[in-house]
Protein backbone atom coordinates (compact mmCIF):
# COMPACT_ATOMS: atom_id res chain seq x y z
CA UNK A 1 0.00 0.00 0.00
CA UNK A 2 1.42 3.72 -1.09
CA UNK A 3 2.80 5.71 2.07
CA UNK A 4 0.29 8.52 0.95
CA UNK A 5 -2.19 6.29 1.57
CA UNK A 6 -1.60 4.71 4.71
CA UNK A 7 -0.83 8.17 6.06
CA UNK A 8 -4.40 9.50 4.96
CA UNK A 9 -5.82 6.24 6.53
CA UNK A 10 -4.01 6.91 10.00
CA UNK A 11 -4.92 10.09 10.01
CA UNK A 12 -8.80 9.53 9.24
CA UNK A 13 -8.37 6.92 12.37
CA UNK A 14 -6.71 9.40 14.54
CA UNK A 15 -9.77 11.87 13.84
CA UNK A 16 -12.32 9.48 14.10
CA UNK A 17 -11.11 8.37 17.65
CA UNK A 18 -10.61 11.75 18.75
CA UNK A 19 -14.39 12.53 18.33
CA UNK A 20 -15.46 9.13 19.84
CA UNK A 21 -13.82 10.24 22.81
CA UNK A 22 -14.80 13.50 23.01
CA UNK A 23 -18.49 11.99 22.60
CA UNK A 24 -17.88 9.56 24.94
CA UNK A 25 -16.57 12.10 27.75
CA UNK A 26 -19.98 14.32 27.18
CA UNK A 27 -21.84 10.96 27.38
CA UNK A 28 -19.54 10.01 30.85
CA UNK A 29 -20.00 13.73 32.37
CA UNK A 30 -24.31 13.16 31.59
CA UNK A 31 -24.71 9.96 33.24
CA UNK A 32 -22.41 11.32 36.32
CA UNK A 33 -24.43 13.92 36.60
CA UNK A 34 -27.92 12.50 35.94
CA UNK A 35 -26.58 9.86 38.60
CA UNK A 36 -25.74 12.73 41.23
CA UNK A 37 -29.13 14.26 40.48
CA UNK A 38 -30.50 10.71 41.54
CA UNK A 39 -28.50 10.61 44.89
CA UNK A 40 -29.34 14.35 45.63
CA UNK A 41 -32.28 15.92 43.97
CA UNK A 42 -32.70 18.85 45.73
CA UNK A 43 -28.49 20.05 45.04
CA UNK A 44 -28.25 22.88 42.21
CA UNK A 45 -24.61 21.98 41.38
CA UNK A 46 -25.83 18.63 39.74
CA UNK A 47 -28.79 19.95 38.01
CA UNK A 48 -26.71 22.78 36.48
CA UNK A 49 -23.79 20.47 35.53
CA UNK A 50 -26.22 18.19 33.69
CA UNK A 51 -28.15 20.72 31.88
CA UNK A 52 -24.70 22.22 30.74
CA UNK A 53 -23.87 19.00 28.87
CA UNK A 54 -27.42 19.31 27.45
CA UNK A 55 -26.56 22.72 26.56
CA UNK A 56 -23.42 21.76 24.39
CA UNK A 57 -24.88 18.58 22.93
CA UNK A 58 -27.83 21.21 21.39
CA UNK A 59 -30.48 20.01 23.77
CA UNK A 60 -31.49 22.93 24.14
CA UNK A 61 -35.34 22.35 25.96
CA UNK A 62 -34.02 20.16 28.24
CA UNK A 63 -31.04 22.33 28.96
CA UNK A 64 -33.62 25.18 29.55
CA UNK A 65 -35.41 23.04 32.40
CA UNK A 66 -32.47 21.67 34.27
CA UNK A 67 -31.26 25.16 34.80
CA UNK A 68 -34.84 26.37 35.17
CA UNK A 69 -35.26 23.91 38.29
CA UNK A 70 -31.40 24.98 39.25
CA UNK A 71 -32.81 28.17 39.74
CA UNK A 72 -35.71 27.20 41.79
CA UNK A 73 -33.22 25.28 44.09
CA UNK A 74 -30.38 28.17 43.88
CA UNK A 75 -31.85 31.44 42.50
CA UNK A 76 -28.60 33.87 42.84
CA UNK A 77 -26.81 31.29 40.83
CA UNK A 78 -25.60 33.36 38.16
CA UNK A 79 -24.19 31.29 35.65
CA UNK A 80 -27.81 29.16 35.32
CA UNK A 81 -29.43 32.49 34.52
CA UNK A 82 -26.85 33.52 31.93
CA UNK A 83 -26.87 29.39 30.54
CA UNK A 84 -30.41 29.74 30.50
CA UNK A 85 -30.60 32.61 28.49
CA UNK A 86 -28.39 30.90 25.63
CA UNK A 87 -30.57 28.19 25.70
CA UNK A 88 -33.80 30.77 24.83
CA UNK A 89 -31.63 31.71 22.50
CA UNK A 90 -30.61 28.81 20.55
CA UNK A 91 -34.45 28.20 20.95
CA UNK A 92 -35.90 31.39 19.38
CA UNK A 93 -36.96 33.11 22.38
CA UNK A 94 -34.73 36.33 22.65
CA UNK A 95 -37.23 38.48 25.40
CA UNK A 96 -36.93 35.13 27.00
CA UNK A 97 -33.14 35.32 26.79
CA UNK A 98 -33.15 38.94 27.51
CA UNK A 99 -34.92 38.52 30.91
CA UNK A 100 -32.65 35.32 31.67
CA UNK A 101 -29.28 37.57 30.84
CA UNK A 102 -30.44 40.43 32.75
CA UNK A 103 -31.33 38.06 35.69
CA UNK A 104 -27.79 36.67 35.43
CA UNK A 105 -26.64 40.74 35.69
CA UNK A 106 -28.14 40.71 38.79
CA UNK A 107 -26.41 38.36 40.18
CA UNK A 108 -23.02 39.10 38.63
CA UNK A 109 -22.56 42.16 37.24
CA UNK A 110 -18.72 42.18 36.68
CA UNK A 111 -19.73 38.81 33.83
CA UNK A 112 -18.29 39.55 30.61
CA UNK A 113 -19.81 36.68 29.37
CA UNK A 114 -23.52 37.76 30.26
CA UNK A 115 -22.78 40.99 28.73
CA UNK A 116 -21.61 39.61 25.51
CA UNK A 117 -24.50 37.05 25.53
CA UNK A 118 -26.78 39.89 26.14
CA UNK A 119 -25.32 41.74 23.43
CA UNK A 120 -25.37 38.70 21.31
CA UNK A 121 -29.17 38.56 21.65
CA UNK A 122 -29.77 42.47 20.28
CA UNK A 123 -27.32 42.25 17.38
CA UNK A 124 -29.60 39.09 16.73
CA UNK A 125 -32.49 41.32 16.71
CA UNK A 126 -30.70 43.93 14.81
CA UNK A 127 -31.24 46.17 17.80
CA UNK A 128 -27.53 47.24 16.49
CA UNK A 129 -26.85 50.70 19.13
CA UNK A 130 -28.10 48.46 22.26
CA UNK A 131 -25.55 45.48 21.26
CA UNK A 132 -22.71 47.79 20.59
CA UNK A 133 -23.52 49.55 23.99
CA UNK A 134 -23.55 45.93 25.64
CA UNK A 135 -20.27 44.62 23.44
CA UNK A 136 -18.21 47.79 24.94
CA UNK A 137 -18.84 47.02 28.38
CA UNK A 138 -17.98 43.39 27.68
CA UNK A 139 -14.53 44.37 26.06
CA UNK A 140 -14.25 47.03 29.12
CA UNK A 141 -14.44 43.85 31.42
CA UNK A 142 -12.52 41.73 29.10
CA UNK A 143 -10.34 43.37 26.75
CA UNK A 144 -8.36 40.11 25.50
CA UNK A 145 -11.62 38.46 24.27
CA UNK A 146 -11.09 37.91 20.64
CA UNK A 147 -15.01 36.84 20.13
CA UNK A 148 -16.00 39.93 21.45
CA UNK A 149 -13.68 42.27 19.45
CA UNK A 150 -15.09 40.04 16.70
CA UNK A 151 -18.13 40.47 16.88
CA UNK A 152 -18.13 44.51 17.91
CA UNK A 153 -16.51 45.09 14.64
CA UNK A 154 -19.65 43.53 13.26
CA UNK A 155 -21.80 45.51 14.67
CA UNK A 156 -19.65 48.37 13.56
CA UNK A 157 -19.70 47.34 10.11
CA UNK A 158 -23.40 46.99 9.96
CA UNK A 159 -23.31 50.65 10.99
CA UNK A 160 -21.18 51.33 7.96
CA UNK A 161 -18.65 52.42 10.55
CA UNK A 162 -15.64 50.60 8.55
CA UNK A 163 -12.98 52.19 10.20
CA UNK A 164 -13.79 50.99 13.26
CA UNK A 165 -15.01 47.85 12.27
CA UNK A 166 -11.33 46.98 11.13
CA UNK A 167 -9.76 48.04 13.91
CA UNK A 168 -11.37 45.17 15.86
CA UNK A 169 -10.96 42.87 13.52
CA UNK A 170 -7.32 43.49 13.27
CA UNK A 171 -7.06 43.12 16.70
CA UNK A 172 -9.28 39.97 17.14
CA UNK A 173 -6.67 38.86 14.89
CA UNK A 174 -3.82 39.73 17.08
CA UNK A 175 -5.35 37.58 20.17
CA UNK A 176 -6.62 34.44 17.79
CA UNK A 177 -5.18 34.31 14.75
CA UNK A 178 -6.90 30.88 14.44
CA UNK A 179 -10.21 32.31 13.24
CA UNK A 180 -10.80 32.59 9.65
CA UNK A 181 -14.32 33.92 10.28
CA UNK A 182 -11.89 37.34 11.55
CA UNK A 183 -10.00 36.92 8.37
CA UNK A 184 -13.16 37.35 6.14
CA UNK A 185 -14.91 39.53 8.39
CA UNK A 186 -11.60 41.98 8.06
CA UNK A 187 -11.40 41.20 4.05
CA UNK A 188 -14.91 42.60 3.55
CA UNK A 189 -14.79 45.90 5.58
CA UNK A 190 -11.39 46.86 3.94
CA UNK A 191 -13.61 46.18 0.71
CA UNK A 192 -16.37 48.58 1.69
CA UNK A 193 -13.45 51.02 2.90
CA UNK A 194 -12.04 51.22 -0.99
CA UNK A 195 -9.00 49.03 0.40
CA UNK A 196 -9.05 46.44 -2.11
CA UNK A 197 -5.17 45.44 -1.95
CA UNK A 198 -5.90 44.69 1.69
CA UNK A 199 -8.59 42.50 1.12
CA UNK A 200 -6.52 40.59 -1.43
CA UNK A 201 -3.36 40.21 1.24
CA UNK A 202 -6.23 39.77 4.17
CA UNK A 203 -7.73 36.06 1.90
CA UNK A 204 -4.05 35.54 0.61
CA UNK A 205 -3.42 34.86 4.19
CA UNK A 206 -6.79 32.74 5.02
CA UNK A 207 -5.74 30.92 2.26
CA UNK A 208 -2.51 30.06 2.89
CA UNK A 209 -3.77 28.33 6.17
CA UNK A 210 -6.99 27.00 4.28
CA UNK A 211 -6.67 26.78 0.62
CA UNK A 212 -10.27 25.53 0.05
CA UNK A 213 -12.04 27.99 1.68
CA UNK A 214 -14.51 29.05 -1.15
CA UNK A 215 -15.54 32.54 0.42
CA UNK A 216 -11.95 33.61 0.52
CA UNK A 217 -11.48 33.29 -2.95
CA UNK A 218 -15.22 34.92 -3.55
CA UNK A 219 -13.89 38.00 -1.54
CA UNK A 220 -10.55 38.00 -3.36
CA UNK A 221 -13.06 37.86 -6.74
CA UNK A 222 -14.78 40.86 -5.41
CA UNK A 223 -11.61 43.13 -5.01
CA UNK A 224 -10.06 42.03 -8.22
CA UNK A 225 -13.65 43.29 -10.00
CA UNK A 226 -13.80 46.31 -8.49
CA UNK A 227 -10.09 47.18 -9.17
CA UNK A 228 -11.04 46.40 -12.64
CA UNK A 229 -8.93 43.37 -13.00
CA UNK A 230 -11.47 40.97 -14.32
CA UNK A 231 -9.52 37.98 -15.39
CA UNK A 232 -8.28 37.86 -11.85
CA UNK A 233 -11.78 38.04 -10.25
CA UNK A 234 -12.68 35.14 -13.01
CA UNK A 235 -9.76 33.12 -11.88
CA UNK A 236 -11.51 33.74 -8.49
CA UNK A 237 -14.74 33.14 -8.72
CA UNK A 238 -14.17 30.30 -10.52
CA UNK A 239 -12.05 28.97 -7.93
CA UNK A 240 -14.97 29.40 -5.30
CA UNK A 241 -17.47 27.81 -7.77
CA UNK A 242 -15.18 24.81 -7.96
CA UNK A 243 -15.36 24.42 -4.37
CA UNK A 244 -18.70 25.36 -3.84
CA UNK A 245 -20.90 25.53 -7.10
CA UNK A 246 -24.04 26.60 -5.67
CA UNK A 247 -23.18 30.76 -4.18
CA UNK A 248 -25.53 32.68 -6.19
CA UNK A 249 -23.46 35.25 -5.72
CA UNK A 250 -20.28 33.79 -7.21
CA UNK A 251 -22.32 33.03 -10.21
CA UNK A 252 -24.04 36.80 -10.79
CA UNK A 253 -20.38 38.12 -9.53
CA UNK A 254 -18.53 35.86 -12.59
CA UNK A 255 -21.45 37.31 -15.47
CA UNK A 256 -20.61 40.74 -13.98
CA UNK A 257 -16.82 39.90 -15.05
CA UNK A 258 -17.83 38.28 -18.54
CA UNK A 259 -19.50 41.31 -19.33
CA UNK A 260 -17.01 43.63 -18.36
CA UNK A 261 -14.96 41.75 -20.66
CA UNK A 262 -17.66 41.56 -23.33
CA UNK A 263 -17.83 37.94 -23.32
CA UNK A 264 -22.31 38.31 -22.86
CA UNK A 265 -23.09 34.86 -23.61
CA UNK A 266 -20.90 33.52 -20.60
CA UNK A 267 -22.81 36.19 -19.11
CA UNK A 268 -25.96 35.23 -19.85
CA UNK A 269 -25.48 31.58 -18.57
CA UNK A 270 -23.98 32.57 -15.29
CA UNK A 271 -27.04 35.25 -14.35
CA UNK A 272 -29.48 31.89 -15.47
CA UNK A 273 -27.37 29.70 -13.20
CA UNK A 274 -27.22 32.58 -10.43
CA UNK A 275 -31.39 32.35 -10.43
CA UNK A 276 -31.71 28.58 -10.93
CA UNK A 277 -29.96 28.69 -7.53
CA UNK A 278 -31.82 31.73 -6.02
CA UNK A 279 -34.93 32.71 -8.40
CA UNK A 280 -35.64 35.66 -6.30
CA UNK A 281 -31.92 36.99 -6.55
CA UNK A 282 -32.64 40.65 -7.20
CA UNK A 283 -29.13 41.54 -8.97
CA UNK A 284 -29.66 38.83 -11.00
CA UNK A 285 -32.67 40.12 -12.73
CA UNK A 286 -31.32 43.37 -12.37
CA UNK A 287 -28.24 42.16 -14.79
CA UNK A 288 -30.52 40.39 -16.85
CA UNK A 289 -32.49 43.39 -17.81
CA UNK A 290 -29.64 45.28 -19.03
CA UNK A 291 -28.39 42.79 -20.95
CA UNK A 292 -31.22 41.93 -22.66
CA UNK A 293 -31.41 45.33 -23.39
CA UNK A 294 -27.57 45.84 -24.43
CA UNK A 295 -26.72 43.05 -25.84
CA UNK A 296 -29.55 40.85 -27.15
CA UNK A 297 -31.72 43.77 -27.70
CA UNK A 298 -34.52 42.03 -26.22
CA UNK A 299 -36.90 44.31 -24.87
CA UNK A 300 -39.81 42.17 -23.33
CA UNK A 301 -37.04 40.12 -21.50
CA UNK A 302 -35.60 43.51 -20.12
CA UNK A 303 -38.63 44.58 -18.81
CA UNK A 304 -39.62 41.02 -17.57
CA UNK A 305 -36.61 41.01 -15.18
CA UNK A 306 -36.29 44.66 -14.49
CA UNK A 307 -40.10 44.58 -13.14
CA UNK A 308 -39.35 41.06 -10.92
CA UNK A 309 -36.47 43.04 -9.44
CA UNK A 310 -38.04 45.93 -8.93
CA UNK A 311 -41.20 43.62 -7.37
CA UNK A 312 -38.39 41.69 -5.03
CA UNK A 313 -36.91 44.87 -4.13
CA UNK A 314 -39.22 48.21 -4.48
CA UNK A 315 -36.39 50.29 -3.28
CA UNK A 316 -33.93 49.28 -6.16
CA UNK A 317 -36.70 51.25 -8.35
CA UNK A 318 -35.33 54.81 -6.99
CA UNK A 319 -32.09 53.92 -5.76
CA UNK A 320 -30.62 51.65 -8.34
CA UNK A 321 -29.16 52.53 -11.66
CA UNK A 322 -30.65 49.76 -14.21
CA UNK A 323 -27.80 51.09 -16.30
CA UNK A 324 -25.47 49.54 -14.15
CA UNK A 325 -24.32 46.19 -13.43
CA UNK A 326 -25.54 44.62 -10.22
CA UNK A 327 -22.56 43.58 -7.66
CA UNK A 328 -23.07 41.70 -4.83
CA UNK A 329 -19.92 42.27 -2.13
């Protein structure tokens, strides 16, 4: 048998016995806790403990009424409240999760971790000033939290704050540079900063570590296009499509390219296989229309598309040139 092979085959064992074990110590920490709870019913340590595991394991009702009847037994136990609000969370139910977090604040009010949870919850709800209010006194508490940084330059990007937004990315970076979610996160607010030579260096990076990450190559796609270098976006997009071949957006992204390029017919097919993928993709139709119009000088297709955009999107009819090509970034 080839080395290569063997070597693949040792490592595939290696990573299959890793997870069995770390299933089997989640399944070894449940029954020792359901037995505790069995020995003493009435002790909040076990009951927390046990909904915990249920926590991680994405039991997430049953999590929710072990540290419900936690906090009947124990109700300044802080961590239950704040565990309990992820759980109405991961469930759906964010006034739920609200309560439960500010409960938990109570209780603790020096917990990062509530905070962030709490904040967490709002950016969920796109209640965006409350969560960056509620991420700042998180990082004030914690200022070597990399999740937190993270997820503040989010909320700053949402806000079209870019600036900012990078310079908690960069330094989420700095304390985990592990995290390729940081790496794309930084790539696309140097793109909607006009830093497009960043964003390139920012996925060169992410892919050195992780070559078939298809959004990194997507984002690299979107700098080269909008630096006007559309054989490099083509190499790019095509690069994501090979790795994953159904982004909508890598598919309208790649006809933008072709018909920079003048190549409409490669075009054409990429918009169709953009909206065989996501029919109501607005940019899409938006494309479609002007080519039709441009280049196949087929007017009732034009309109067909231009009015289904306009239909999925009401605002593109005032605020979007249909004499210009539709990007998605």
């Amino acid at each position: 048998m080839p080395r290569t092979t063997v070597s693949l085959l040792l490592l595939i064992l290696l990573y299959t016995l890793g997870a069995y074990q770390r299933n089997a110590i989640w399944l070894e920490e449940s029954v020792l806790w359901a037995d505790t709870i069995s020995k003493s019913p009435h002790k909040a340590r076990p009951l927390f403990g046990l909904g915990y595991s249920c926590l991680v394991k994405g039991k997430y009702r049953r999590a929710k009424e072990l540290f419900q009847k936690t906090i009947l037994i124990a109700p300044a136990y802080a961590k239950a409240h704040r565990h309990l609000g992820s759980a109405y969370r991961k469930m759906g139910l964010f006034q739920e999760a609200i309560n439960a977090l500010e409960d938990s604040l109570l209780y603790a009010p020096g917990s990062w971790e509530a905070y962030f949870n709490l904040a967490n919850v709002y950016n969920q709800l796109d209640s965006h000033d409350k969560a960056l209010q509620l991420y700042k006194r998180a990082i004030e508490l914690n200022p070597s939290s990399a999740e937190v940084h993270n997820n503040l330059g989010t909320v700053y990007a949402q806000k079209g704050l870019s600036d900012l937004a990078i310079t908690h990315f960069k330094r989420a970076l700095e304390l985990d540079a592990d995290t390729n979610q940081v790496y794309l996160n930084l790539g696309k607010a140097y793109l909607k900063n006009g830093r497009y030579g960043n964003t390139i260096e920012e996925m060169n990076k992410l892919l050195q570590k992780n070559p078939t990450l298809s959004s990194a190559h997507y984002y690299s796609g979107n700098a080269y296009y909008l630096q006007g270098l559309q054989d490099y976006a083509i190499k790019s997009y095509k690069q994501s499509l090979s790795l994953e071949p159904t982004q909508a957006n890598a598919h309208n992204n790649l006809g933008c390219s072709y018909y920079r390029k003048g190549l409409y017919q490669h075009a054409l097919e990429n918009y169709q296989r953009c909206l065989a993928i996501a029919p109501d993709h607005t940019c899409a139709h938006l494309n479609l229309s002007l080519l039709y119009k441009e280049w196949a000088k087929d007017k009732k297709k034009s309109v067909y598309h231009r009015e289904k955009a306009f239909t999925l999107n009401p605002r593109f009819s005032q605020e979007k040139n249909i004499n210009q090509l539709c990007v998605v970034n």
